[in-house]
Protein backbone atom coordinates (compact mmCIF):
# COMPACT_ATOMS: atom_id res chain seq x y z
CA UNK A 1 0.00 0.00 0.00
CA UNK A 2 1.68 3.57 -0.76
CA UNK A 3 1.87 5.59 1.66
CA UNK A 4 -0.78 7.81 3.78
CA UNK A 5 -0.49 11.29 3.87
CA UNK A 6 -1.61 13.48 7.31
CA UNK A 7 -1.26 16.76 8.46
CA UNK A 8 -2.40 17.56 11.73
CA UNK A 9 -1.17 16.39 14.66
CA UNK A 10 -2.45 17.93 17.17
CA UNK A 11 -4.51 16.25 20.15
CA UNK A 12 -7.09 14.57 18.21
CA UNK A 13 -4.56 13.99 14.45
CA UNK A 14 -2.01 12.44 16.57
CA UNK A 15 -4.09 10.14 18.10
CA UNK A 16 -5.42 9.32 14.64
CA UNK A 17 -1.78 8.66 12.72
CA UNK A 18 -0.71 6.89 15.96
CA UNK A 19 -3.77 4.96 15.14
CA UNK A 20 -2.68 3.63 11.30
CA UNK A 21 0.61 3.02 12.44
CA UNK A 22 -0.26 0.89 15.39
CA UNK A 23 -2.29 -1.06 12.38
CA UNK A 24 1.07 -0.88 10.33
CA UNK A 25 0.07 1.13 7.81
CA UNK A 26 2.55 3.68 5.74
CA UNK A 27 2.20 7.05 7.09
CA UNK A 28 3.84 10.54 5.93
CA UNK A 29 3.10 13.12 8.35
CA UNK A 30 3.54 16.78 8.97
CA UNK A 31 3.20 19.20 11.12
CA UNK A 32 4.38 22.88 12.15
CA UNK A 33 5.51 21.33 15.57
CA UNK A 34 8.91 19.49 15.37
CA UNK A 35 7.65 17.67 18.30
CA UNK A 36 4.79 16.00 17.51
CA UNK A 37 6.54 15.42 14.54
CA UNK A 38 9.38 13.53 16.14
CA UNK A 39 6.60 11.64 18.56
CA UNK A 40 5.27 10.22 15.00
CA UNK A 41 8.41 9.55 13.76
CA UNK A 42 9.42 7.45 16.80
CA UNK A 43 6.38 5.36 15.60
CA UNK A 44 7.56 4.60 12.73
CA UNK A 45 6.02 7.20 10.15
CA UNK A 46 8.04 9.28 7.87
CA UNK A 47 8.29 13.39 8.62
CA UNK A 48 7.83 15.33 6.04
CA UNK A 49 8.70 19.25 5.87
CA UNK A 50 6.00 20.61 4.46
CA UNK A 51 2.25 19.76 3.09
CA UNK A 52 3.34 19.66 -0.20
CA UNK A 53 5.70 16.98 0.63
CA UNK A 54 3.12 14.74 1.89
CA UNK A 55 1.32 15.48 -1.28
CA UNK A 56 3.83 14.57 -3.45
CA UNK A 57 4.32 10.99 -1.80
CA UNK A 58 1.16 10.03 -0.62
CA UNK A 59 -2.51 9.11 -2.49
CA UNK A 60 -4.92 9.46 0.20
CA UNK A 61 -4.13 12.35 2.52
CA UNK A 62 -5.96 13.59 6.01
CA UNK A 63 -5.80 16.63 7.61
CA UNK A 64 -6.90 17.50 10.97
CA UNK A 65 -6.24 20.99 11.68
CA UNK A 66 -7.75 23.59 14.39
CA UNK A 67 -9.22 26.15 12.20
CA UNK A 68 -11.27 26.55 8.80
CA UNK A 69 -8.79 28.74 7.66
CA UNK A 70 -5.87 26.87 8.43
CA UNK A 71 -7.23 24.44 6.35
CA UNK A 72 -8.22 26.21 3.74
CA UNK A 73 -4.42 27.10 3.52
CA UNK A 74 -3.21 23.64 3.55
CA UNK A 75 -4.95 22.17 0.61
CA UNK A 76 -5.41 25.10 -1.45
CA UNK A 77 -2.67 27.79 -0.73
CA UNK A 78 0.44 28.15 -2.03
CA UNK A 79 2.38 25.21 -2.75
CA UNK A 80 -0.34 23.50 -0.27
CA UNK A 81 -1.95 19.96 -1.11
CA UNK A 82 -3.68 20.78 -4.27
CA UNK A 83 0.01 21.43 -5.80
CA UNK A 84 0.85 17.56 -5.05
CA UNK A 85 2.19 14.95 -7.54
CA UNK A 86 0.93 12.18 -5.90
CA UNK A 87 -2.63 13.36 -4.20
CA UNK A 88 -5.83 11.73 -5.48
CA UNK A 89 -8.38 11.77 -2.45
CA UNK A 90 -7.81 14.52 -0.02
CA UNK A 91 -9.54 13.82 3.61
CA UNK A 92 -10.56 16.59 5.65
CA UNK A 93 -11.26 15.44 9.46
CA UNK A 94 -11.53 19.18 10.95
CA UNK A 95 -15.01 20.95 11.87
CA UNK A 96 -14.53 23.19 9.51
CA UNK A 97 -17.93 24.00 7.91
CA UNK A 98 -20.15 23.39 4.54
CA UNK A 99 -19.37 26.43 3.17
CA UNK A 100 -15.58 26.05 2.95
CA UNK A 101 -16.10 22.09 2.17
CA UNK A 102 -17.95 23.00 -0.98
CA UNK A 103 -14.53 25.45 -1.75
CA UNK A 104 -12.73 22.48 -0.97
CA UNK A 105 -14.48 20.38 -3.48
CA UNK A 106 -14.39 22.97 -6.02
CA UNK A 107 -11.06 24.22 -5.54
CA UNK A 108 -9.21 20.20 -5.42
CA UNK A 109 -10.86 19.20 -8.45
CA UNK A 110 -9.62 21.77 -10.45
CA UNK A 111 -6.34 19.59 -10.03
CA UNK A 112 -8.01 16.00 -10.45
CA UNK A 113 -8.10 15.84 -6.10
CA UNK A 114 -11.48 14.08 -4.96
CA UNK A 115 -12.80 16.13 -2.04
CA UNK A 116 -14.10 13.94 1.39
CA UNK A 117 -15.22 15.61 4.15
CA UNK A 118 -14.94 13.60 7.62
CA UNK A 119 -15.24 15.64 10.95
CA UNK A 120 -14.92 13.46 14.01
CA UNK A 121 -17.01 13.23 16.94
CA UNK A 122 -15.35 11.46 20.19
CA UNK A 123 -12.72 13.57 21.60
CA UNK A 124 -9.02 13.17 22.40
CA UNK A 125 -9.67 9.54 24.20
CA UNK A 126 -11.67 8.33 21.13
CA UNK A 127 -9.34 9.06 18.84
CA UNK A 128 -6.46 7.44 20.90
CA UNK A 129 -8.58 4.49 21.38
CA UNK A 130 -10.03 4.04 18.34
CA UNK A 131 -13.85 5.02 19.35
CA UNK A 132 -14.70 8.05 17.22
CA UNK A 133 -17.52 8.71 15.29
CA UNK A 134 -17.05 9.70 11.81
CA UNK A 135 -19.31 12.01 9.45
CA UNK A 136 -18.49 11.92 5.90
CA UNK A 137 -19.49 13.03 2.25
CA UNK A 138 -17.61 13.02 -1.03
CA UNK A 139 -17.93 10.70 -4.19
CA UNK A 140 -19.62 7.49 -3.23
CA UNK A 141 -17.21 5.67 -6.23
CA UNK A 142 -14.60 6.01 -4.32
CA UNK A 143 -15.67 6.20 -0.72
CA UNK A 144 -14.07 2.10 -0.82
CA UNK A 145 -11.30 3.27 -0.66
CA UNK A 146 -11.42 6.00 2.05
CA UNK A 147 -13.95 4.13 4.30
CA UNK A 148 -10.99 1.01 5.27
CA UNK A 149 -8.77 4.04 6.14
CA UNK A 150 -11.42 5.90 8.53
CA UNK A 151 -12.56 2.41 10.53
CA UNK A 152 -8.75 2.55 12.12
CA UNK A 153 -10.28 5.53 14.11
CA UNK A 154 -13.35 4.57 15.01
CA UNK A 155 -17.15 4.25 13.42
CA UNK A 156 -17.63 5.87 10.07
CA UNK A 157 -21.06 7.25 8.57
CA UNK A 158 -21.40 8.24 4.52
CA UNK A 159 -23.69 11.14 5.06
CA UNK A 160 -23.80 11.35 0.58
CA UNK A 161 -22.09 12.59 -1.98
CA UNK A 162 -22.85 16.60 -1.46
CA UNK A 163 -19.97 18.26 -0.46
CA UNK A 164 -20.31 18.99 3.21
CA UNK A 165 -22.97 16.96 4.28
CA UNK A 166 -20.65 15.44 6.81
CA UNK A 167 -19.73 18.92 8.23
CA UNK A 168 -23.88 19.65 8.63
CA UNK A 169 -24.42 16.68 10.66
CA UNK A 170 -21.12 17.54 12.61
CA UNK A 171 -22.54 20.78 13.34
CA UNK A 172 -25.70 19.42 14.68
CA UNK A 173 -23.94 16.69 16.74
CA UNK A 174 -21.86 19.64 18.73
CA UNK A 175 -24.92 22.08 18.50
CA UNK A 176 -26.27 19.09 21.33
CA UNK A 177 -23.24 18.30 22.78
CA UNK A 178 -22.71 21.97 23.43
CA UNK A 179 -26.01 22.79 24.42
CA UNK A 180 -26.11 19.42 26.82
CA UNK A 181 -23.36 21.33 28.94
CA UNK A 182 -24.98 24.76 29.20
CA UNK A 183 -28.21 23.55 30.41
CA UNK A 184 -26.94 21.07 33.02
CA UNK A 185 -24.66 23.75 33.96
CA UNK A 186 -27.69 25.82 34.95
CA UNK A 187 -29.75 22.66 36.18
CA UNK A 188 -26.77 21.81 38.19
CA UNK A 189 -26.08 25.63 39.46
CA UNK A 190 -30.10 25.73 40.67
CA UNK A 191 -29.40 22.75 42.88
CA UNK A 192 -26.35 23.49 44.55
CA UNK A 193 -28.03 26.96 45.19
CA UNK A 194 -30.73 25.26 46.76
CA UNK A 195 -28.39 23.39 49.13
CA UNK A 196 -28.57 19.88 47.03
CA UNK A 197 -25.11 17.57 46.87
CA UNK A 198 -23.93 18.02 43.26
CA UNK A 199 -22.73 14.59 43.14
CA UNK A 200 -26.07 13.28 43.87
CA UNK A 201 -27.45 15.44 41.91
CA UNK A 202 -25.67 13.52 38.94
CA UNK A 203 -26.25 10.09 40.39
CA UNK A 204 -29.78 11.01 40.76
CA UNK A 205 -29.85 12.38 36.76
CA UNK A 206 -27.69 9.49 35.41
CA UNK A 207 -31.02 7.02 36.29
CA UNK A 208 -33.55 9.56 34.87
CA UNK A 209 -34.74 11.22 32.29
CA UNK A 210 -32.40 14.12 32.14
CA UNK A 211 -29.41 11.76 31.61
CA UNK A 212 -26.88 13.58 28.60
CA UNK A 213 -23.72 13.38 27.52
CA UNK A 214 -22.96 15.73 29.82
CA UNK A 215 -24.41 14.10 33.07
CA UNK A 216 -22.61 11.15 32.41
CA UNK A 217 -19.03 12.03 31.76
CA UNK A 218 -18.29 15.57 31.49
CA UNK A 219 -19.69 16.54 35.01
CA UNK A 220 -17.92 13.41 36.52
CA UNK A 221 -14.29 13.34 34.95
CA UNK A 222 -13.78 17.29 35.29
CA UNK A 223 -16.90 19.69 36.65
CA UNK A 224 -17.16 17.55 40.09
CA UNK A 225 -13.71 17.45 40.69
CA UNK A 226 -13.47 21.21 39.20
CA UNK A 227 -10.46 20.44 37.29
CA UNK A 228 -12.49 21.57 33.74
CA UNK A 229 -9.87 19.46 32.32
CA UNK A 230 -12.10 17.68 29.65
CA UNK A 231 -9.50 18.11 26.54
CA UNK A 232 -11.58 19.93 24.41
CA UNK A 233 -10.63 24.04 24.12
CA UNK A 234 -13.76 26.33 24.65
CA UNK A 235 -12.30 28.14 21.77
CA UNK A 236 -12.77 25.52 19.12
CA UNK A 237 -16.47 24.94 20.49
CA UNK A 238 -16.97 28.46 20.24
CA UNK A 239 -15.60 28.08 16.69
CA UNK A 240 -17.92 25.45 15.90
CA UNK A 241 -21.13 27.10 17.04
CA UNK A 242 -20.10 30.03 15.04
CA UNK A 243 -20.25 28.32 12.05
CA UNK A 244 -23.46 26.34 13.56
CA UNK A 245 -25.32 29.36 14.07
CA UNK A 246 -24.05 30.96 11.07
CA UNK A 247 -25.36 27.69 8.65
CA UNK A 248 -28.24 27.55 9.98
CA UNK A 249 -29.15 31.23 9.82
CA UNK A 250 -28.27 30.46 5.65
CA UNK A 251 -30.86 27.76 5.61
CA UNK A 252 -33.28 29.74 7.20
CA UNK A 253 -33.16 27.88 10.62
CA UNK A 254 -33.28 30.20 13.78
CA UNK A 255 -31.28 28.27 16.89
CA UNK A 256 -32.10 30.33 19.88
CA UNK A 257 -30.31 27.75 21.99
CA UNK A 258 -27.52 27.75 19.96
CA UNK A 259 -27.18 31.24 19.63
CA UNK A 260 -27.20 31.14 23.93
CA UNK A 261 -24.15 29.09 23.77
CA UNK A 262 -22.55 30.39 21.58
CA UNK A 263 -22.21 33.58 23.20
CA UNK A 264 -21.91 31.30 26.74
CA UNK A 265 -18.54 30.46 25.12
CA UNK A 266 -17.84 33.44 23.81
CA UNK A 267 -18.15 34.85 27.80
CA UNK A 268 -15.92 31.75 28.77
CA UNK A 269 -13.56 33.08 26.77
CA UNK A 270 -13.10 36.29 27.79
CA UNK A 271 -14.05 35.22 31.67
CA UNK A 272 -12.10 32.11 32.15
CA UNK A 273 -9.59 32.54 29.93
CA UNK A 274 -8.42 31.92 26.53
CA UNK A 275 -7.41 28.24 27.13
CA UNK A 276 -10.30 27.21 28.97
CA UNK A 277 -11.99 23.99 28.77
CA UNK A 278 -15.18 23.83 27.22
CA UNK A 279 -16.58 22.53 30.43
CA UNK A 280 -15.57 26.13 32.01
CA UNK A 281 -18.83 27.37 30.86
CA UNK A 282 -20.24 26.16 34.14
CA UNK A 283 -18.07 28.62 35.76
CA UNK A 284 -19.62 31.00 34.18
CA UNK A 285 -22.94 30.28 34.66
CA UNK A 286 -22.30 29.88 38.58
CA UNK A 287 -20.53 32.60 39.04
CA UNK A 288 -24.04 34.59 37.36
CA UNK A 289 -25.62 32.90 40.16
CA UNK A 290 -23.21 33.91 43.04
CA UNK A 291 -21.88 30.80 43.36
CA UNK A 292 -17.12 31.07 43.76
CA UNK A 293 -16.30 29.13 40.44
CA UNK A 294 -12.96 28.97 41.73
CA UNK A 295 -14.32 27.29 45.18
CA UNK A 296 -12.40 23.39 45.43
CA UNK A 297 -14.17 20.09 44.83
């Protein structure tokens, strides 16, 4: 098999090349950190020193990168992806929107690239272990040949062959997620107010009907023990209900709990701190309530 191309590795892409190589697959990798360059290369992948390396000596390339933008950059700047020898299928695993995977289809093509994209739902344990969810869309000929490549990291849903179809239903599986951790951040805040035990106030939720994603394992691995270590940045949720809100204010869908969170992240930001956790939003919404979001477990 030649070799597999990704860029990205950051928490989640690292997790996800460590993943192919574990399963002894070829892998050319990049990166703008030397570091988690050299963790990949201690693996067993190749380093490459730039994207357009990995384009010139890989097929099938993935990218998992922070930002739409940054993405954008990758495969279609200068001397990025699209300017590859080798590229046919170009993966994008990043939330990065419809709007800019349609660009992406448009603009790869131009140079005989097929366009997939494939964000992931699972965080940075899924994708170490395996267990993520993926979303995808691109040309159902060759989706074959992607689709053996995706089930190293996890489960992996064809959403069709319209270009960001994958990033839609992405967007609506964090528009929950999201919204799952604002609301029992206020359920949550009304009880302790009212003198309840927070931790039986989860036990109590976890066997009814306002169990959530949230409930289960957000408020037990890092809101109990107020570490609001969860591993996923409040800044790249607040990225990805921008461009939630923002796609479904173009389709002429109004998301008045979306909109609340977004700007409850947008507040976490500037409140907590620029590398908070997405779980921080509690803070914020207890400190609105009186409650010391700095107080200890």
């Amino acid at each position: 098999m030649s070799n597999i191309g990704f860029i990205g590795l950051g928490r989640m892409g690292s997790g996800m090349a460590l993943r192919l190589r574990a399963a002894g697959l070829p892998v050319i990798v990049h990166d703008v950190s030397h570091e988690a360059v050299a963790r990949l290369a201690e693996a067993g992948a190749q380093a490459a020193q730039s994207a357009r390396a990995v384009a010139d000596a890989s097929e099938i390339l993935l990218v998992s990168l922070p930002m739409p933008d940054i993405v954008e950059q990758v495969l279609l700047g200068p001397d990025g992806v699209a300017q590859g020898k080798a590229v046919k299928i170009a993966v994008d695993l990043s939330t990065s929107g419809p709007q800019l995977a349609q660009r992406l289809a448009d603009g790869l093509a131009k140079h005989g690239i097929a366009s997939f994209d494939a964000p992931v739902s699972g965080g940075v344990k899924g994708a170490r272990e395996g267990r993520l969810s993926l979303m995808a869309s691109g040309p159902a000929a060759l989706w074959p040949q992607v689709e053996p490549i995706l089930q190293h990291f996890g489960k992996a849903f064809f959403m069709g062959e319209t270009p960001g179809a994958g990033q839609t239903m992405k967007l609506v599986n964090n528009l929950l997620g999201a919204v799952a951790i604002a609301v029992t951040a206020e359920g949550m805040t009304m009880g302790i107010k009212a003198g309840l035990d927070p931790a039986k106030m989860i036990e109590v939720l976890n066997q009814s009907t306002g169990v959530n994603a949230a409930t289960k394992d957000k408020w037990p691995r890092s809101v109990l023990p107020r570490t609001f270590d969860f591993g996923f940045a409040a800044a790249l949720s607040y990225k990805d209900m921008r461009l939630c809100v923002d796609e479904a204010e173009a389709l002429g869908v109004h998301l008045m709990l979306g909109t609340h969170v977004r700007d409850l992240l947008r507040r976490t930001l500037e409140e907590v701190g620029e590398d908070a956790d997405f779980t921080a939003m509690a803070k914020v919404v207890e400190a609105d309530a009186g409650l010391d979001p700095d107080r200890p477990a």
